[in-house]
Structures are given as structure tokens and as C-alpha cells.
C-alpha atoms as a PDB file:
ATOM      1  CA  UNK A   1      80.670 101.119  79.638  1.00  0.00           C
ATOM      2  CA  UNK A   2      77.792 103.259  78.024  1.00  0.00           C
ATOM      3  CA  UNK A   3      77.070 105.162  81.475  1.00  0.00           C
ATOM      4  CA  UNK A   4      80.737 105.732  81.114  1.00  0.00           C
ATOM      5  CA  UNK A   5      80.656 107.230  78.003  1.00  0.00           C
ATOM      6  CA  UNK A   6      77.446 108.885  78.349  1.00  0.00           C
ATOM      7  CA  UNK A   7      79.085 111.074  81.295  1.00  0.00           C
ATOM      8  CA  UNK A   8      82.036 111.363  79.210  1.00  0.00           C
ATOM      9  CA  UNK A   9      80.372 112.659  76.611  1.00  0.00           C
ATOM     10  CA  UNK A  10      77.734 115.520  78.941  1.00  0.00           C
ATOM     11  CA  UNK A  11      80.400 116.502  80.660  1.00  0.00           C
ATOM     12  CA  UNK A  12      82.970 117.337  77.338  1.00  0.00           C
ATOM     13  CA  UNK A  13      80.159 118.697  75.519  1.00  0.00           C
ATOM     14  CA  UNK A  14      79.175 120.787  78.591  1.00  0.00           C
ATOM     15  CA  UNK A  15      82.968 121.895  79.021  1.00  0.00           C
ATOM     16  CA  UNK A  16      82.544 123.441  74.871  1.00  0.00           C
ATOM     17  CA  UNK A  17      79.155 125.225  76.077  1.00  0.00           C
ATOM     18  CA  UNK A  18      81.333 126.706  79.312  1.00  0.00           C
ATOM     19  CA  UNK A  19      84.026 128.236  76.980  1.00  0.00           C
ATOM     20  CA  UNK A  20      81.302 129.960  74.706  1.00  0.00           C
ATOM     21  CA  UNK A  21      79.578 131.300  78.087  1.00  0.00           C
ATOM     22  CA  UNK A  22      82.324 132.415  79.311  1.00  0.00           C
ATOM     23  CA  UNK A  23      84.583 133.277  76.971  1.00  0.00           C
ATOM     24  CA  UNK A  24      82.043 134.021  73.726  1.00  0.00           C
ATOM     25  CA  UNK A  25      84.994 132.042  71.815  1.00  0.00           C
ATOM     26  CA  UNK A  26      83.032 130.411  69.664  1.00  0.00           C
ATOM     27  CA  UNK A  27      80.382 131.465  67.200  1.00  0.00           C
ATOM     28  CA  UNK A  28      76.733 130.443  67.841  1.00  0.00           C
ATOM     29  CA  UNK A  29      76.188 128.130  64.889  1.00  0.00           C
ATOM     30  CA  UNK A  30      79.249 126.095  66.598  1.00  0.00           C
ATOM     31  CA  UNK A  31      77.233 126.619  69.610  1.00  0.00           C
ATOM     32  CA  UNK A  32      74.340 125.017  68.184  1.00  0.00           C
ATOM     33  CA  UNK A  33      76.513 121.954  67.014  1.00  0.00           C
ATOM     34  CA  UNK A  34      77.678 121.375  70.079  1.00  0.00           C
ATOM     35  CA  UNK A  35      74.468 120.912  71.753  1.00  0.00           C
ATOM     36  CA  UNK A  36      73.114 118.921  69.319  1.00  0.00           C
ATOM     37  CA  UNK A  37      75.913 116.335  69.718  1.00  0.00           C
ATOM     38  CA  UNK A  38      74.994 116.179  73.366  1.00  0.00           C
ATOM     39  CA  UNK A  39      71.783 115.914  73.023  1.00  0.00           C
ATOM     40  CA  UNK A  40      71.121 113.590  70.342  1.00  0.00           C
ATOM     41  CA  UNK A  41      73.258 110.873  71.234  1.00  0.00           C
ATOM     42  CA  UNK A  42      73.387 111.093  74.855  1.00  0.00           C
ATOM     43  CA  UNK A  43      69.756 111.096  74.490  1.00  0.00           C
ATOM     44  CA  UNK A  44      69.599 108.019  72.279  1.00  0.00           C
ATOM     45  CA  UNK A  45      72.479 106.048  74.656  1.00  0.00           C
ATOM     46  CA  UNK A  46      69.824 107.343  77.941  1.00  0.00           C
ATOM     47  CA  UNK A  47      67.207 105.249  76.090  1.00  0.00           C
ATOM     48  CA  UNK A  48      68.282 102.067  77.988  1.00  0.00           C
ATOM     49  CA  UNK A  49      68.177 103.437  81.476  1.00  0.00           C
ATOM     50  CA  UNK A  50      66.582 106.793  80.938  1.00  0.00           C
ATOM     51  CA  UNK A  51      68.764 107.746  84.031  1.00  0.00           C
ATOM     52  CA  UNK A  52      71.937 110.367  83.720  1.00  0.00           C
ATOM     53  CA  UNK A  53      73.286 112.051  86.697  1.00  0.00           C
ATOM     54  CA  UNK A  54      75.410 115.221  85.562  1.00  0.00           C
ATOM     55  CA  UNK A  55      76.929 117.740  87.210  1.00  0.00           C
ATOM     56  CA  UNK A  56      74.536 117.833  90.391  1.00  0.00           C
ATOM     57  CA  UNK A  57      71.795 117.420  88.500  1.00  0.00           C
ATOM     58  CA  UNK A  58      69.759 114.627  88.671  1.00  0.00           C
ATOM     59  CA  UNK A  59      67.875 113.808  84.797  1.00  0.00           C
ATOM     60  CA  UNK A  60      65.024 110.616  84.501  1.00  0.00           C
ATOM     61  CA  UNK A  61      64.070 110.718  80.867  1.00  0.00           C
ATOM     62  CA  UNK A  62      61.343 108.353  81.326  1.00  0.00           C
ATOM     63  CA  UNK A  63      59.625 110.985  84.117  1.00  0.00           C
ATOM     64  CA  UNK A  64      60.544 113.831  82.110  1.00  0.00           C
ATOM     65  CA  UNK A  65      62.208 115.587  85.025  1.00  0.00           C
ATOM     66  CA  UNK A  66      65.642 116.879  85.965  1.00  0.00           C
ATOM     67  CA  UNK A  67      66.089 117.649  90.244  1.00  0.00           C
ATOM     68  CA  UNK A  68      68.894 119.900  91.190  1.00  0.00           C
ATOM     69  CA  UNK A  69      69.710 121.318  94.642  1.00  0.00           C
ATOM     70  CA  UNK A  70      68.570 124.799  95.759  1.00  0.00           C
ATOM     71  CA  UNK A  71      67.586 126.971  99.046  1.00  0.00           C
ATOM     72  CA  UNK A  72      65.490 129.370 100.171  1.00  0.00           C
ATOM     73  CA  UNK A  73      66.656 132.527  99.788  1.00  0.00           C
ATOM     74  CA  UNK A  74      64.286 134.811 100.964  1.00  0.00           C
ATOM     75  CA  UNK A  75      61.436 134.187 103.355  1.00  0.00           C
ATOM     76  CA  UNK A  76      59.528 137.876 102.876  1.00  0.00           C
ATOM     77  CA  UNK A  77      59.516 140.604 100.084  1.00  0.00           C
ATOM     78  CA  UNK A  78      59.245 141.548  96.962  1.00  0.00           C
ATOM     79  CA  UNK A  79      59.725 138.591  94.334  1.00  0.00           C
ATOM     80  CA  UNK A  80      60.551 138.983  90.585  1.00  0.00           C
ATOM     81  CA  UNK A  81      61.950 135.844  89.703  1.00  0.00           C
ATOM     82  CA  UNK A  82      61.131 132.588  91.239  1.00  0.00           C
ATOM     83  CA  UNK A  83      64.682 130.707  91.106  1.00  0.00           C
ATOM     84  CA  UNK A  84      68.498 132.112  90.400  1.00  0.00           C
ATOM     85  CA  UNK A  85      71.857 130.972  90.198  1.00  0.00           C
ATOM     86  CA  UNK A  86      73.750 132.331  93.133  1.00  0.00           C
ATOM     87  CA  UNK A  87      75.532 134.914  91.080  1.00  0.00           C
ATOM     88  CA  UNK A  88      72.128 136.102  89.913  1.00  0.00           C
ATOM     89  CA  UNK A  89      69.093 138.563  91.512  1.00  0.00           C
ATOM     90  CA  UNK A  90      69.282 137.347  94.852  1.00  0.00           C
ATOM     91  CA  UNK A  91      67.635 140.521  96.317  1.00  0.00           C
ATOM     92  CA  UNK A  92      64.742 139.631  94.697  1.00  0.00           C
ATOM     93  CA  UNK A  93      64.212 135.967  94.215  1.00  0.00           C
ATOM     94  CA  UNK A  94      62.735 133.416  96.690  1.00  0.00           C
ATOM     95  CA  UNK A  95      65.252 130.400  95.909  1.00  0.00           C
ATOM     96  CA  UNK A  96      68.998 129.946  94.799  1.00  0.00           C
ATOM     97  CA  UNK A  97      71.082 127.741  93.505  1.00  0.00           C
ATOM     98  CA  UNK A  98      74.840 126.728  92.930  1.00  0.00           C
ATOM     99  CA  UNK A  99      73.757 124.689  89.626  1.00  0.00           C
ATOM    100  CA  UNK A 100      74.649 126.873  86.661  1.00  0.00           C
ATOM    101  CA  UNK A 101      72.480 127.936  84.226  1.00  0.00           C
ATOM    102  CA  UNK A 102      74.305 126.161  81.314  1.00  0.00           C
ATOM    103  CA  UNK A 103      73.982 122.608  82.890  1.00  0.00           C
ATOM    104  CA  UNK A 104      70.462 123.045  83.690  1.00  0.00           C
ATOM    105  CA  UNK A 105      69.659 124.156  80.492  1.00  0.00           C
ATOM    106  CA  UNK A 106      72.033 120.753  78.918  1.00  0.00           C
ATOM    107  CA  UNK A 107      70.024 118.767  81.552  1.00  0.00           C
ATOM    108  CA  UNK A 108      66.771 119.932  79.636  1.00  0.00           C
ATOM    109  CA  UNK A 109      67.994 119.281  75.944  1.00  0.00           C
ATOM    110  CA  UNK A 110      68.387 115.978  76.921  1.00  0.00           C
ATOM    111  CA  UNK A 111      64.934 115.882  77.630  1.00  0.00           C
ATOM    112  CA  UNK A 112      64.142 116.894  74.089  1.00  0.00           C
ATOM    113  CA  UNK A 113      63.175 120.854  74.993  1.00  0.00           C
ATOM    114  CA  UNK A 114      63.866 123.168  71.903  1.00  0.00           C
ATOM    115  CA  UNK A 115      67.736 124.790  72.201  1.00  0.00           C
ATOM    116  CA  UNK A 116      67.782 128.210  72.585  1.00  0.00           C
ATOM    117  CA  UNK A 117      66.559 131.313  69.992  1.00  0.00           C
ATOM    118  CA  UNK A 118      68.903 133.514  69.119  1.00  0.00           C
ATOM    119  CA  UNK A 119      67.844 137.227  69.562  1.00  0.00           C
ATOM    120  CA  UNK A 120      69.079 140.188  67.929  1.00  0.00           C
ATOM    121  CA  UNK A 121      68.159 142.699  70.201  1.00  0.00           C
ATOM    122  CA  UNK A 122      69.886 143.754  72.975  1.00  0.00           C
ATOM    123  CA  UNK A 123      68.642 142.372  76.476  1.00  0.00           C
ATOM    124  CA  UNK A 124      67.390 145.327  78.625  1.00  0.00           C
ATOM    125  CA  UNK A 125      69.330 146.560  80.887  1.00  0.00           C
ATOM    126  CA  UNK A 126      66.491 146.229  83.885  1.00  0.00           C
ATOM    127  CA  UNK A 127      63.450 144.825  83.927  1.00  0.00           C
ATOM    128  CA  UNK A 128      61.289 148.255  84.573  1.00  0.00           C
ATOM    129  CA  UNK A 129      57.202 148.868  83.876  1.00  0.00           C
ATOM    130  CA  UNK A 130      57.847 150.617  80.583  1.00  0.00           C
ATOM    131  CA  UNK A 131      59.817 147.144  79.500  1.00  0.00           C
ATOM    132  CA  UNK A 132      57.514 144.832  80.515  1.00  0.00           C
ATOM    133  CA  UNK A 133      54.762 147.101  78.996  1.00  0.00           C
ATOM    134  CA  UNK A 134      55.789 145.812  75.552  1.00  0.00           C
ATOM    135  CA  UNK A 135      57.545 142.799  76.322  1.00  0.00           C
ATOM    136  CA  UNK A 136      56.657 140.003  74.191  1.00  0.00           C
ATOM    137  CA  UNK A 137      55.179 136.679  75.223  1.00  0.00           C
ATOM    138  CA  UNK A 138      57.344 133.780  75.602  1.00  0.00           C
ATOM    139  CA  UNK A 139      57.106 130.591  73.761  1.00  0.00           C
ATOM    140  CA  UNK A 140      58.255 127.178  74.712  1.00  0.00           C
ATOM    141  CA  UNK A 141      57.805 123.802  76.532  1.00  0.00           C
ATOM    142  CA  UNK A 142      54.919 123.701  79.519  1.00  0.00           C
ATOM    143  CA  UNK A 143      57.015 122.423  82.730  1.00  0.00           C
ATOM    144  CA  UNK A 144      55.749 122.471  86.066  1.00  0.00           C
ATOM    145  CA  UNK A 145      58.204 123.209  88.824  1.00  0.00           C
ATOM    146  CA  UNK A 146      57.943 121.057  92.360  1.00  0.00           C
ATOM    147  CA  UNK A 147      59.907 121.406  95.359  1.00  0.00           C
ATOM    148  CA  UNK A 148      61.007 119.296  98.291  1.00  0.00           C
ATOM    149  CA  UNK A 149      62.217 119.410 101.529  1.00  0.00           C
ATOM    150  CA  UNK A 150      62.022 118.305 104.756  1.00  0.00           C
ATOM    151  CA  UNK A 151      58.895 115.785 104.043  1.00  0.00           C
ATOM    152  CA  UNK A 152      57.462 118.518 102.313  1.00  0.00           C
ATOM    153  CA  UNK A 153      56.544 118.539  98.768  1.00  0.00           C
ATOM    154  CA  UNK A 154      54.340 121.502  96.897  1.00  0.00           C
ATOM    155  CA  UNK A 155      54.417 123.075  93.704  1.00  0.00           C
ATOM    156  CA  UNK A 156      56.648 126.235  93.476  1.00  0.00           C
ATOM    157  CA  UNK A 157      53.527 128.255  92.964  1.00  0.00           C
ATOM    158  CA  UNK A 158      52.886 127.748  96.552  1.00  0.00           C
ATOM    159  CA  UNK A 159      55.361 129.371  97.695  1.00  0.00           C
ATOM    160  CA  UNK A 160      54.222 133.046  96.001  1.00  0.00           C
ATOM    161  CA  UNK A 161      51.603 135.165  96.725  1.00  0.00           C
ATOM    162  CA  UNK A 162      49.916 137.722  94.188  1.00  0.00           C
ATOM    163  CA  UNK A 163      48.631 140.873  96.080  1.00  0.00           C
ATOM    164  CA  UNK A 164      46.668 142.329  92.627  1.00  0.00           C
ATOM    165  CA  UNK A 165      44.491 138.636  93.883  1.00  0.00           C
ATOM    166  CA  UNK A 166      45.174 138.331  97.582  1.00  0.00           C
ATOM    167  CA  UNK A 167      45.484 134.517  97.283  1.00  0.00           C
ATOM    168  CA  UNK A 168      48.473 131.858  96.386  1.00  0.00           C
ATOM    169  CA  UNK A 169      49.907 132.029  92.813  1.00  0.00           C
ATOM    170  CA  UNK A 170      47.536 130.176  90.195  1.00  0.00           C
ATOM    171  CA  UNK A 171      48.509 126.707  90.198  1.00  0.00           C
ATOM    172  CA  UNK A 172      50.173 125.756  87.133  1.00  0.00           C
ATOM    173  CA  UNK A 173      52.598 124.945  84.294  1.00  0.00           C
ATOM    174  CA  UNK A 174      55.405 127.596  83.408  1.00  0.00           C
ATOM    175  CA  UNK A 175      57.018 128.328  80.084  1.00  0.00           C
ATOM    176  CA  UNK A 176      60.094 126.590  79.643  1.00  0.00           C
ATOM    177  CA  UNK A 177      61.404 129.088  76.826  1.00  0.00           C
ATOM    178  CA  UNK A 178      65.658 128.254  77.388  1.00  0.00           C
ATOM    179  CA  UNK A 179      66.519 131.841  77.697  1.00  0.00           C
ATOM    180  CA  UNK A 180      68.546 132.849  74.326  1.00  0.00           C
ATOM    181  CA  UNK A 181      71.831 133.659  72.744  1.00  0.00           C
ATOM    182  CA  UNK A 182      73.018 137.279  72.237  1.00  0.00           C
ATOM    183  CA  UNK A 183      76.180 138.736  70.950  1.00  0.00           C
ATOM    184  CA  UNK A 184      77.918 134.972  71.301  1.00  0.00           C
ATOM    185  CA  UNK A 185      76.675 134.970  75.068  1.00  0.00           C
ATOM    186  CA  UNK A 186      74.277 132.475  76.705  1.00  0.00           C
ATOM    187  CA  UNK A 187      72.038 135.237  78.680  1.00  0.00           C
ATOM    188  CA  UNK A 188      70.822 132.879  81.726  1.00  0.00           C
ATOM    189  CA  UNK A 189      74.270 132.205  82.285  1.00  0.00           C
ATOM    190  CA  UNK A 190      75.085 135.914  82.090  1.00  0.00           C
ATOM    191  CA  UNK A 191      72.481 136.995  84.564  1.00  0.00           C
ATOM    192  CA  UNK A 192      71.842 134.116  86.262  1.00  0.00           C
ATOM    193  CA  UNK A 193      67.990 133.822  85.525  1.00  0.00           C
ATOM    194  CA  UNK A 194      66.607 130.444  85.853  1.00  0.00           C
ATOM    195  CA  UNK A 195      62.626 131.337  86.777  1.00  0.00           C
ATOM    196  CA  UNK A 196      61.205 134.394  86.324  1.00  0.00           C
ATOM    197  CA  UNK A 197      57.990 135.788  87.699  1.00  0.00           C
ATOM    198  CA  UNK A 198      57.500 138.686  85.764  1.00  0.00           C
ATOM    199  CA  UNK A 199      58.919 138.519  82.198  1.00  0.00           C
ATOM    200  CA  UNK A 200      62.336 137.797  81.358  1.00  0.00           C
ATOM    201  CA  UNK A 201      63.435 136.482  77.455  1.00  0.00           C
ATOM    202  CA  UNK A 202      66.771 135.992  79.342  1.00  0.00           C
ATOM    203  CA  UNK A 203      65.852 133.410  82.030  1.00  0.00           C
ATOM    204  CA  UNK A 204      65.303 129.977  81.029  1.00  0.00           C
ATOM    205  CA  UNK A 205      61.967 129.557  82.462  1.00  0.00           C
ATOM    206  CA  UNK A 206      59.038 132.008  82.884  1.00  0.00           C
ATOM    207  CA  UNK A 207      55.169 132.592  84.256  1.00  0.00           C
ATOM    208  CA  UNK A 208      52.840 132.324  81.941  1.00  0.00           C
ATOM    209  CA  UNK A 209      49.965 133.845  84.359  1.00  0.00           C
ATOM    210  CA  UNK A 210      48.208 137.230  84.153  1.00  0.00           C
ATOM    211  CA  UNK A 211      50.325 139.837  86.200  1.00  0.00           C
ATOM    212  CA  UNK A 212      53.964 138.794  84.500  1.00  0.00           C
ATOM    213  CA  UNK A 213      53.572 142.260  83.108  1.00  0.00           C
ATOM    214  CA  UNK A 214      53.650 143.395  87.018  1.00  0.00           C
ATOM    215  CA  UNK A 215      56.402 143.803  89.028  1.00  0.00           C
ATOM    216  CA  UNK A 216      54.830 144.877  91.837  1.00  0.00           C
ATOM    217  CA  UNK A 217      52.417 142.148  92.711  1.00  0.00           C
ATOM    218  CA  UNK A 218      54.483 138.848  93.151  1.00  0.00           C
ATOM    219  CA  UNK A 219      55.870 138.244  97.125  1.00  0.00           C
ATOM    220  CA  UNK A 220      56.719 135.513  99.310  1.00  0.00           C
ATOM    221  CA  UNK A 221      54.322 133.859 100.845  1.00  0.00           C
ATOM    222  CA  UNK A 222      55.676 133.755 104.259  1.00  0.00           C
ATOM    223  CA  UNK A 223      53.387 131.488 105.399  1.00  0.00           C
ATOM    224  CA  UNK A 224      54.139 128.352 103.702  1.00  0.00           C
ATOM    225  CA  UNK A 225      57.924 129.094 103.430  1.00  0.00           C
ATOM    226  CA  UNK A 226      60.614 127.781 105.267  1.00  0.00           C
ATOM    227  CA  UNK A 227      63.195 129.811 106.548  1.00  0.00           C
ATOM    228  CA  UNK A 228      66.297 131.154 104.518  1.00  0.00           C
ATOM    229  CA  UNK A 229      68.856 128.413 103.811  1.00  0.00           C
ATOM    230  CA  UNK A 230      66.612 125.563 104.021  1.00  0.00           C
ATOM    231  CA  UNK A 231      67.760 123.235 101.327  1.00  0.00           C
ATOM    232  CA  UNK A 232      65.143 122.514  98.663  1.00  0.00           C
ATOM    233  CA  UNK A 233      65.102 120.061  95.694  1.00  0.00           C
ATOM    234  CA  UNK A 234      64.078 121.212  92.527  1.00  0.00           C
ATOM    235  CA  UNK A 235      61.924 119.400  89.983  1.00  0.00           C
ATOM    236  CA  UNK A 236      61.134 120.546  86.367  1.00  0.00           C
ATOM    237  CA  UNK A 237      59.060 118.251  84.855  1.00  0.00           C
ATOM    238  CA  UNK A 238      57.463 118.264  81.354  1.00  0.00           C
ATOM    239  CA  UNK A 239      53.858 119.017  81.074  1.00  0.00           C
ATOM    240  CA  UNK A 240      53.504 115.964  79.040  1.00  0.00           C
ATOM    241  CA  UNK A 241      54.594 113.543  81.495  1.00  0.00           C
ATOM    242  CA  UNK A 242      53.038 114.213  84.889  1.00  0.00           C
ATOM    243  CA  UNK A 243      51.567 112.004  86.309  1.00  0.00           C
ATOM    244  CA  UNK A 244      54.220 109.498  85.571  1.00  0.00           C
END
């Protein structure tokens, strides 16, 4: 009866978050309301299992991780972000997903991550040079990001090459900063940002690394990568419990 509920609960919670995505019906203090009854409580009634699957996306509370299906969605080029929604930056992003923004960032309240800022400031329009020039650095939880498939597991990093280095991107724990609210509107849902490379207030997750001023050095590393479509499971896991 509590996993019952539980889901009950995600999934009418989730369905308040959709509207105020979608529909920006709903002022952001109510916003902030609403997650917090998800989180808190479904987080307190996980405590027995630690185990909620929700919406495709798999959460273990006691790991610290939520997996989610993806694919590979580009196997050479020019990278700015690492992972979108499919309605996101496809043309320059190495994986996609069908999980919506929204429900991965739910997925990582219920981990305990910090809810999203709300910004007054207009999200650029692009990310250009003269942007990211003066782009502030982004604050939040340390996460690392694994993927699977196939019998193969590496971190993400693997998968990207930095040509400013000539070598594999520095292995390493990414900002998990959970995008932010602007003008009623939940901007990784917008866009469709989940991982960016080079920085992006709007995504939910970001690199922390030299060069995510540059968005001219990040590319595939074709030769690690699988070929486009592959499936892939994603793993964010806090900083704080790998290892477990």
C-alpha cells in the first residue's frame, strides 16, 4: 500500500509541475510548494525501501542514483552539451533522451538536491563566445554521470574529447545546478537541456572543468563511442555516495 501511494503521489505531484511547464499556470511560489510536497514525503515514505520507479526513471535513494534511458545521438562533431531531451539541441549533443526534463529533475529532489533558483534575467537567446565570456559559475550538487550499454560501462566523460588538450575529458564530477525558473517557466524543460558542456544556467546539469567557457573545444570521441541509436542507460549519482 505505501509503494502505491508513493507512485500516486510522484506521479500527481509531477502532473502539477507539467501544467506550470507547460502552461506557466501557476505562479512559482505554488511551484515551489508543489515540489516540496513531493519531495518531502515521498522521500520520507522511500525510507523503507529506498527504491521508486517513476515515469521511466529508475531512483535508489540508498545509492544516490536515478538511471533513465537514452541513445547515442551523435557519433562525430562538435559537442556543446553532453545529454538532451529529444526536443532539445540534438545537432549538437552526443546523447538523447525521451525522459523529460521535469521528471528527471523530480527524480533528483527526491534525492535531496536543492530545487531550482529562480532567475530574473532573461535566458540568452544562444549560447555564443561573448555569453559565455561573462557567464557566471554554476553552483550546486557534485554528481557524476555513468553510462551503460551493451556490457559496457564508463563514465560520460569518456565519451568527449577536448582538442584545447588533445586527450579524453578530465575525469570527474559535474555540477548538478537544476536549471532555474524564469517568467513562470521551468527552462530545462523549455530547451530541453539536461547536460551541458559548455555553460548553460538553463540545463540541469553542467561541467565544471576548464574550457566550459569554450565552445569550440568539446567533440565526440569517436573512438570509444558506439554508433548512433545505441541505447544507453544513464546514471547520475551523488558525489557523496559513490562507491556505494
Amino acid at each position: 500500500m505505501m509503494i502505491y501511494d508513493l507512485r500516486l503521489m510522484i506521479v500527481e505531484g509531477a502532473r502539477a509541475i507539467r501544467r506550470e511547464i507547460l502552461f506557466g499556470s501557476v505562479r512559482f511560489s505554488w511551484l515551489m510548494v508543489v515540489l516540496w510536497l513531493i519531495a518531502g514525503p515521498v522521500r520520507a515514505a522511500a525510507d523503507s525501501s529506498g527504491v521508486v520507479d517513476y515515469r521511466g526513471i529508475h531512483i535508489d535513494k540508498g545509492k544516490g542514483t536515478v538511471t533513465f534511458p537514452a541513445e547515442i545521438n551523435m557519433q562525430t562533431g562538435m559537442l556543446e552539451y553532453l545529454l538532451v531531451a529529444d526536443t532539445g539541441k540534438t545537432h549538437e549533443s552526443l546523447l538523447s533522451t525521451k525522459i523529460e526534463p521535469y521528471d528527471i529533475q523530480v527524480a533528483m529532489l527526491l534525492l535531496g538536491v536543492a530545487p531550482a533558483g529562480k532567475s530574473d534575467s532573461a535566458p540568452p537567446g544562444q549560447i555564443t563566445r561573448d555569453y559565455l565570456k561573462t557567464a557566471p559559475e554554476l553552483k550546486g550538487d557534485k554528481v557524476n554521470v555513468l553510462l551503460t550499454w551493451a556490457g559496457h560501462r564508463a563514465r560520460a566523460e569518456d565519451l568527449v574529447w577536448n582538442l584545447d588538450k588533445n586527450a579524453v575529458m578530465t575525469p570527474g564530477p559535474w555540477i548538478y545546478n537544476g536549471s532555474e525558473m524564469y517568467d513562470g517557466r521551468f527552462l530545462a524543460q523549455v530547451d530541453g537541456s539536461v547536460a551541458a558542456l559548455v555553460r548553460d544556467s538553463g540545463a540541469l546539469m553542467n561541467n565544471p572543468r576548464p574550457g566550459n567557457d569554450d565552445d569550440q573545444i568539446w567533440e565526440v570521441n569517436a573512438a570509444v563511442t558506439p554508433a548512433v541509436g545505441t541505447a544507453v542507460d544513464v546514471t547520475i549519482q551523488l558525489e557523496d555516495n559513490t562507491g556505494k
